[in-house]
C-alpha atoms as a PDB file:
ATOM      1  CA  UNK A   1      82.260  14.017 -35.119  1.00  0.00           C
ATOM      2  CA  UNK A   2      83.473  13.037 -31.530  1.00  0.00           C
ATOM      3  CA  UNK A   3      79.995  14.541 -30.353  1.00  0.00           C
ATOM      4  CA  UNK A   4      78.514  12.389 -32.770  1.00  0.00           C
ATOM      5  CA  UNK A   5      80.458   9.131 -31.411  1.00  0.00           C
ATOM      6  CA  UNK A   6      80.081   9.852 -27.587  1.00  0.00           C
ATOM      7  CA  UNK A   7      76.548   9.965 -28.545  1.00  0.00           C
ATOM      8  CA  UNK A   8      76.454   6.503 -30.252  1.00  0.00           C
ATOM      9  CA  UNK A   9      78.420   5.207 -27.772  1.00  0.00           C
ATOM     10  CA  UNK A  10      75.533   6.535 -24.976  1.00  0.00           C
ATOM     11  CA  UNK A  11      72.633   4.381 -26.952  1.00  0.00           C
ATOM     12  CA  UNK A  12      75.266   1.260 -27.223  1.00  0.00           C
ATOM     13  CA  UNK A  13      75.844   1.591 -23.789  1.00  0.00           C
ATOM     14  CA  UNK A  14      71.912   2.419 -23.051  1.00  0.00           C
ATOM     15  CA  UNK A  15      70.776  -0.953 -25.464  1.00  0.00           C
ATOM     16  CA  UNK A  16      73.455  -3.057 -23.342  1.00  0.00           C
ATOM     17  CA  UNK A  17      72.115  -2.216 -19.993  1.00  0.00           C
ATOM     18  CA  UNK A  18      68.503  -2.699 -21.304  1.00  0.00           C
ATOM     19  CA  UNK A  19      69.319  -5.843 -23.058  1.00  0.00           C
ATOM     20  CA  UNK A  20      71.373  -7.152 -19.434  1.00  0.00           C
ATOM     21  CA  UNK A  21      68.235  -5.639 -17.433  1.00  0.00           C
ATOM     22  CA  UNK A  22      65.511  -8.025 -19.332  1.00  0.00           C
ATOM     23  CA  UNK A  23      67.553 -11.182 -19.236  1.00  0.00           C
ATOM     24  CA  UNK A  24      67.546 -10.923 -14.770  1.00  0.00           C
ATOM     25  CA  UNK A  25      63.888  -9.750 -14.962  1.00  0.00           C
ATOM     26  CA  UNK A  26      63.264 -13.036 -17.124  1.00  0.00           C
ATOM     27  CA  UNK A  27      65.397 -15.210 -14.652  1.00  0.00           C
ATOM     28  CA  UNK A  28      63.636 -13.705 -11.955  1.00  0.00           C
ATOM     29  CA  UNK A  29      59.994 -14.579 -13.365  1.00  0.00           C
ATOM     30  CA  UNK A  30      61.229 -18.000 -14.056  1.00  0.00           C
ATOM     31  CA  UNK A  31      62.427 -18.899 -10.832  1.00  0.00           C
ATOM     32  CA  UNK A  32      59.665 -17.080  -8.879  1.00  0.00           C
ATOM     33  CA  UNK A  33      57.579 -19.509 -11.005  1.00  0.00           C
ATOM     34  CA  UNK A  34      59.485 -22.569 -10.640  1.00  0.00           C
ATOM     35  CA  UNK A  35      59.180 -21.637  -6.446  1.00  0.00           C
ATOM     36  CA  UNK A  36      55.439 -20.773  -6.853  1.00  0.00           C
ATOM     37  CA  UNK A  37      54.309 -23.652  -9.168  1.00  0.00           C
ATOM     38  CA  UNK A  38      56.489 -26.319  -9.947  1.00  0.00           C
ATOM     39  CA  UNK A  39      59.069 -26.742  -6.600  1.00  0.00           C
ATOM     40  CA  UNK A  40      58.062 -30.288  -5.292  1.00  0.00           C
ATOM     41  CA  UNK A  41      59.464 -29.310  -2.107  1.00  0.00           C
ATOM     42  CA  UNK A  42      59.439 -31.544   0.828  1.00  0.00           C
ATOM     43  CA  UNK A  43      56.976 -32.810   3.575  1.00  0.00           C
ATOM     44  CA  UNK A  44      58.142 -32.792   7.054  1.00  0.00           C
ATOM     45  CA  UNK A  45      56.966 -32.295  11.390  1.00  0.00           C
ATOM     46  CA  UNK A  46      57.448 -30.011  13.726  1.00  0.00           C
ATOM     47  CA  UNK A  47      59.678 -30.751  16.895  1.00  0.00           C
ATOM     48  CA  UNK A  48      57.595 -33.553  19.177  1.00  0.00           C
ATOM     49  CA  UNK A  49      57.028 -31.613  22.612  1.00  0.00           C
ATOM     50  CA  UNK A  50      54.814 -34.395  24.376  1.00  0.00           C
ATOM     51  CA  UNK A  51      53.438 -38.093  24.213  1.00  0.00           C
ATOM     52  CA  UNK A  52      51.843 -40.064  26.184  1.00  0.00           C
ATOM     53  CA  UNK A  53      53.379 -43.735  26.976  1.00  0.00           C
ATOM     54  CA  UNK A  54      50.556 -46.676  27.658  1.00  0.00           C
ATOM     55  CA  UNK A  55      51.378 -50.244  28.646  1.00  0.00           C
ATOM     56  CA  UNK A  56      49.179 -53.000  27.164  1.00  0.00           C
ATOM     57  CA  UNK A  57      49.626 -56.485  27.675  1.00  0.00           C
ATOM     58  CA  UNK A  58      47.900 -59.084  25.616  1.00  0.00           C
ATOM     59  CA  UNK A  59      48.256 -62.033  27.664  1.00  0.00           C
ATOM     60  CA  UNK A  60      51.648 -62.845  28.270  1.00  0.00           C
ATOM     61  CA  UNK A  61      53.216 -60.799  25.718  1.00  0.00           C
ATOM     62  CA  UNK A  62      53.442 -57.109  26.283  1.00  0.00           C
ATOM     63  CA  UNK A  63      52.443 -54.248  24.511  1.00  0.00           C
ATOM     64  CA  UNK A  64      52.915 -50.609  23.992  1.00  0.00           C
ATOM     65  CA  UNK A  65      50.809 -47.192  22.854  1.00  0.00           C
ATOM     66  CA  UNK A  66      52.166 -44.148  22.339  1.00  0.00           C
ATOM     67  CA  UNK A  67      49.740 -40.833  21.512  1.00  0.00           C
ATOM     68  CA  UNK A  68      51.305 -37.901  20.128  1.00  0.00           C
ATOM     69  CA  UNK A  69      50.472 -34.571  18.378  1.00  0.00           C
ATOM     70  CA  UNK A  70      51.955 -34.890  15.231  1.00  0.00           C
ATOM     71  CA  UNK A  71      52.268 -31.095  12.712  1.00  0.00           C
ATOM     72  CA  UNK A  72      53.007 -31.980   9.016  1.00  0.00           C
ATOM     73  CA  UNK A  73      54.407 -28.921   6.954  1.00  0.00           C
ATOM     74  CA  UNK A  74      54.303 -29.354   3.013  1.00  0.00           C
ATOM     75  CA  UNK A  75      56.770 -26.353   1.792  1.00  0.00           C
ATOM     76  CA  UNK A  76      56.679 -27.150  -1.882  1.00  0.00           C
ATOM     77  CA  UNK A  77      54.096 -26.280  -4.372  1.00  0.00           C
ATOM     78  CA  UNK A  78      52.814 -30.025  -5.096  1.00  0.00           C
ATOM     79  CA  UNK A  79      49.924 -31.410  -3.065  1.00  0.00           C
ATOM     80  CA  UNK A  80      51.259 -34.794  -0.347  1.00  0.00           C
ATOM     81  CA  UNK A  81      49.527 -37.385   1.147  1.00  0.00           C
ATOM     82  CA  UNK A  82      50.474 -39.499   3.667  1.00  0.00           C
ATOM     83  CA  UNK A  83      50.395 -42.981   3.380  1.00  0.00           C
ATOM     84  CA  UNK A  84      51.242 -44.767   6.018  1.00  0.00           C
ATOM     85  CA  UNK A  85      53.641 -43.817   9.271  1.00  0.00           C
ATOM     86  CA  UNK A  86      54.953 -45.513  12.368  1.00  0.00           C
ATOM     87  CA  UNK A  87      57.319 -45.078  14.883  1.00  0.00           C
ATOM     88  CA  UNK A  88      60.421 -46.906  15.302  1.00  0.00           C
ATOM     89  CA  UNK A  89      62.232 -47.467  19.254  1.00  0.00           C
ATOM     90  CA  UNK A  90      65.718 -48.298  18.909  1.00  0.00           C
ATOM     91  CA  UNK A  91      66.013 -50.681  22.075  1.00  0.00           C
ATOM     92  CA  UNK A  92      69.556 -52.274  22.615  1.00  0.00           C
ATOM     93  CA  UNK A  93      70.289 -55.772  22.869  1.00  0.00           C
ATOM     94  CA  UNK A  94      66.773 -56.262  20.661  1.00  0.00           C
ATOM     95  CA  UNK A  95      65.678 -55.753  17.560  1.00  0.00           C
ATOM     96  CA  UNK A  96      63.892 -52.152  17.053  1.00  0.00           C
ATOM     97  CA  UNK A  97      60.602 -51.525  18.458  1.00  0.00           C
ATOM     98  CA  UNK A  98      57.735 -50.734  15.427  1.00  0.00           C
ATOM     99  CA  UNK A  99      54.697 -49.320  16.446  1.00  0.00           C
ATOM    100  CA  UNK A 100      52.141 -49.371  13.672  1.00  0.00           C
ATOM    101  CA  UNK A 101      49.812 -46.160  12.978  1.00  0.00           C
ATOM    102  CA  UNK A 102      46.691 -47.085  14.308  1.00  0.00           C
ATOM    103  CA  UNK A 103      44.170 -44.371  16.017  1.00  0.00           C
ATOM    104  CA  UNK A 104      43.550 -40.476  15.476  1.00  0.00           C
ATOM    105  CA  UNK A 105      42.343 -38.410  18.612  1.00  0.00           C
ATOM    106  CA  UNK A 106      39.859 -35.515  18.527  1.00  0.00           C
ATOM    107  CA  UNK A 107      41.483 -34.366  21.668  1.00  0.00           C
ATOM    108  CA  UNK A 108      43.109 -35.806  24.618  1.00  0.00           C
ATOM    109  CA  UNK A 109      43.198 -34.750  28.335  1.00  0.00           C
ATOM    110  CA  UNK A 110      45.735 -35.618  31.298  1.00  0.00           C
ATOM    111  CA  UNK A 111      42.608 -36.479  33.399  1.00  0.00           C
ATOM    112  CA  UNK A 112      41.092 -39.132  31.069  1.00  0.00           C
ATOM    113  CA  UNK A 113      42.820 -42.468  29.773  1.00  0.00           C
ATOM    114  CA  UNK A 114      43.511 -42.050  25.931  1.00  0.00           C
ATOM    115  CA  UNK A 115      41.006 -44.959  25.253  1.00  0.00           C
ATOM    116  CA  UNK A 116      40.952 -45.737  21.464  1.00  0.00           C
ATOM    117  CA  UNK A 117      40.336 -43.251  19.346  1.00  0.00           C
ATOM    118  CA  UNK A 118      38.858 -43.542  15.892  1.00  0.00           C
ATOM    119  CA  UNK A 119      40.457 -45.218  12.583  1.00  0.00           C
ATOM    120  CA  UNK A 120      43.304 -42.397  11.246  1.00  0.00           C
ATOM    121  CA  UNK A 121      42.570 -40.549   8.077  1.00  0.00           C
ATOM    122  CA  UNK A 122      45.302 -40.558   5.946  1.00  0.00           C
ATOM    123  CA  UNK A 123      46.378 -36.728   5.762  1.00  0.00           C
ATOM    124  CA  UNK A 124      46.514 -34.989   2.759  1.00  0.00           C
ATOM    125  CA  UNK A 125      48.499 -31.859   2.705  1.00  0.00           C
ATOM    126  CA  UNK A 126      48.119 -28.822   0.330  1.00  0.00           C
ATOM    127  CA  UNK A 127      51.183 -26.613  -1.410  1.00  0.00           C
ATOM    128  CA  UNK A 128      52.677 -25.106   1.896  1.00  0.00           C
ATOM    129  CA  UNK A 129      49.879 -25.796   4.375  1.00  0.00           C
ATOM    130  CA  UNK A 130      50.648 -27.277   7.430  1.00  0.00           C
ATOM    131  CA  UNK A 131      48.134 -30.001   9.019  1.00  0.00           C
ATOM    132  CA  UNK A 132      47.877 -30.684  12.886  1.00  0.00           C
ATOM    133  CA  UNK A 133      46.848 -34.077  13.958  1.00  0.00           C
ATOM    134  CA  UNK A 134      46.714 -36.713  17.632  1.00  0.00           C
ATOM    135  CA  UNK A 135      47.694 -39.875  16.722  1.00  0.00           C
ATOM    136  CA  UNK A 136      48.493 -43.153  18.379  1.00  0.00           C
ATOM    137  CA  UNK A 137      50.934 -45.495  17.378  1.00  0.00           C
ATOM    138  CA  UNK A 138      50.698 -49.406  18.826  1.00  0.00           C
ATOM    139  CA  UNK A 139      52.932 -52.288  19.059  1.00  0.00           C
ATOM    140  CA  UNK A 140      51.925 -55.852  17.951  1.00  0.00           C
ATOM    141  CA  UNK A 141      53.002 -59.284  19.558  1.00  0.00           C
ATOM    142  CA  UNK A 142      56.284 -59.306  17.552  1.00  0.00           C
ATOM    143  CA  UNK A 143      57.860 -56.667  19.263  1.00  0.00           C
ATOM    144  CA  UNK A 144      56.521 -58.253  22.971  1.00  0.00           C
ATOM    145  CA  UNK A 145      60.418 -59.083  23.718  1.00  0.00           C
ATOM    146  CA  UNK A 146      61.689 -55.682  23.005  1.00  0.00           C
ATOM    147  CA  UNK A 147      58.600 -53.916  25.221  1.00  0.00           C
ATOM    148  CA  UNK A 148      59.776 -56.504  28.254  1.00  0.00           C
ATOM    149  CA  UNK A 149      62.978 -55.566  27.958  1.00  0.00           C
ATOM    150  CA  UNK A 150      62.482 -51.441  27.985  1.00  0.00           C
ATOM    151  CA  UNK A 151      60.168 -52.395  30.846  1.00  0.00           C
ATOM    152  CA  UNK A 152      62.210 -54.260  33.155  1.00  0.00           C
ATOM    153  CA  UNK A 153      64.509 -51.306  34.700  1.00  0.00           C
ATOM    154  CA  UNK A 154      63.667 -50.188  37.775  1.00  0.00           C
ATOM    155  CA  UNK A 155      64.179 -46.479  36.628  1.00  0.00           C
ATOM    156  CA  UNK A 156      62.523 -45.056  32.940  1.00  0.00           C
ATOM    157  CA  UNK A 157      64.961 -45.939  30.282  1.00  0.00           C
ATOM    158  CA  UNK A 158      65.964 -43.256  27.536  1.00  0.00           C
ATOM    159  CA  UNK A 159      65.521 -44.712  23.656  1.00  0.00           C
ATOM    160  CA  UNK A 160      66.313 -43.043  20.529  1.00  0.00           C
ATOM    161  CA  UNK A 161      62.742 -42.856  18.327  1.00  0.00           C
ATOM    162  CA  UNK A 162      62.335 -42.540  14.947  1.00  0.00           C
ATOM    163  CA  UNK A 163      58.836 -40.748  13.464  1.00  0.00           C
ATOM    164  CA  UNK A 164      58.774 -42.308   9.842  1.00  0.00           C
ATOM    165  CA  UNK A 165      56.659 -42.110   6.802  1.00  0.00           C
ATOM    166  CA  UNK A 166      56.406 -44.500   3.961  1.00  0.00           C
ATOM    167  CA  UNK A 167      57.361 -41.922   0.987  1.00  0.00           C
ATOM    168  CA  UNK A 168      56.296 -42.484  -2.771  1.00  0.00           C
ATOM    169  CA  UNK A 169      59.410 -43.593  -3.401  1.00  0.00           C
ATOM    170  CA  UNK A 170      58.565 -46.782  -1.416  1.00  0.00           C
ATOM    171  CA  UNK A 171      60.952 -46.287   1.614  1.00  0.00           C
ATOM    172  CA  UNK A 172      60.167 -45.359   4.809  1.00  0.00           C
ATOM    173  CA  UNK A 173      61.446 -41.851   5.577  1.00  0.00           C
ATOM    174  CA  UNK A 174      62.409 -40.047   8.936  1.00  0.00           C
ATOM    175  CA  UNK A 175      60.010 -37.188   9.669  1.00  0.00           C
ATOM    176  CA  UNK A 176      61.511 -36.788  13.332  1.00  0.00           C
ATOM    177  CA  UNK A 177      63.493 -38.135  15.816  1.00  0.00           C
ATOM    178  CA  UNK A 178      62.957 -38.155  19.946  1.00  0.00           C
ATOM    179  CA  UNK A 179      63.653 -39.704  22.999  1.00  0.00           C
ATOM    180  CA  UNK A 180      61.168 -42.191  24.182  1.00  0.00           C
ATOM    181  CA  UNK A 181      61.257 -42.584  28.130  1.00  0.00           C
ATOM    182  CA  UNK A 182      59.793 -45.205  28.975  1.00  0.00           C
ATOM    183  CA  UNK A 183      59.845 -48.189  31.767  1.00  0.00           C
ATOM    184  CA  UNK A 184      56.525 -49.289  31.860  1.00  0.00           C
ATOM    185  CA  UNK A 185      54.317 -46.764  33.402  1.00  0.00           C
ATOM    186  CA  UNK A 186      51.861 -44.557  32.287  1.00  0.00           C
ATOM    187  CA  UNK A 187      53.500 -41.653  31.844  1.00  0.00           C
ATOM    188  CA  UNK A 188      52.990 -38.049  29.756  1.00  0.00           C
ATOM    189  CA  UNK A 189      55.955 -36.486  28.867  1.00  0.00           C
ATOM    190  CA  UNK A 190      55.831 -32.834  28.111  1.00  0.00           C
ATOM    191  CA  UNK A 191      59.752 -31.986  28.624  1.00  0.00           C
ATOM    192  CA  UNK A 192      60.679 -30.610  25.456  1.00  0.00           C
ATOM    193  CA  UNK A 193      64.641 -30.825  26.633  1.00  0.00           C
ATOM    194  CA  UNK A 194      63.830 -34.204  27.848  1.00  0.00           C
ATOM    195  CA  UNK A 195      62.188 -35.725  24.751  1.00  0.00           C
ATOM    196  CA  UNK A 196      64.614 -34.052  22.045  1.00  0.00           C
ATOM    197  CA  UNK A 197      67.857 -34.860  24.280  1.00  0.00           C
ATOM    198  CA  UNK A 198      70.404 -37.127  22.839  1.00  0.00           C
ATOM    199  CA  UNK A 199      70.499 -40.435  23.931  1.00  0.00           C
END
């Protein structure tokens, strides 16, 4: 009779396990296929390790372009597309510096001036791809007070920079943050210390 109940006891014990065994496979499944098909995930850039800094003036207001290599990485499983960007230069004493998304570059070489590259396609970005693109952000004539004013040190200025994206929630979103040296010379900036130091 005990021989009998030890036995019983063994297939209790065996159904339990079993039973315990197929409820964390099915967990398992289900969040493997909430990670491989439904995660919305999140888009977001790489570390900036260069720009280049160009002066414009349009008559007596002045100007600023800024070309950069810019790497989007989508890690969810939901296709994004990019709307719209700029960058944003905190400059003190005026209001903040917006440079509007305006040019993407095939290429771009230290021994050529940037020029102006051709009218940006808006990126769209596949279930975790990541997408390399040049682009170059401008300044219009409203922000010609705050470009005088970053250019009228004698030495290049530091100035916290915001890389933002307008997000489908209708707010514009930080993608990355730099330091933008700047004083009013052409300069390329390849520093990855200097540009990603705190200002």
């Amino acid at each position: 009779m005990e021989h009998l109940f030890f036995v019983l006891s063994a297939f209790e014990i065996s159904d339990n396990v079993s039973f315990m065994l197929s409820i964390f496979g099915s967990i398992v499944a289900l969040v493997s296929l909430y990670y491989s098909r439904f995660k919305i995930g999140r888009l977001k850039a790489l570390p900036l390790k260069m720009y280049v800094a160009q002066p414009l003036n349009s008559k007596d207001i002045r100007l600023v372009k800024l070309v950069l290599p810019v790497t989007f990485i989508n890690n969810g499983a939901v296709t994004r597309a990019v709307n719209d960007m700029r960058i944003r230069v905190v400059v003190p004493g005026e209001n903040d510096l917006v440079l509007d998304w305006i040019y993407e570059y095939k290429e771009v070489s230290l021994l050529q001036d940037i020029g102006i590259g051709n009218f940006p396609a808006q990126p769209t970005i596949k279930p975790y791809e990541s997408v390399n693109r040049i682009y170059g952000f401008q300044s219009d004539n409203k922000g010609g007070s705050s470009v005088a004013a970053m250019e009228k040190h004698e030495e290049a200025q530091k100035h916290l920079a915001y890389l933002e994206y307008y997000s489908e929630k209708r707010k514009w979103r930080v993608l990355n943050q730099f330091c933008l040296i700047y004083n009013g010379r052409r300069k390329w900036e390849m520093d990855y210390d200097n540009i990603n130091c705190s200002v």
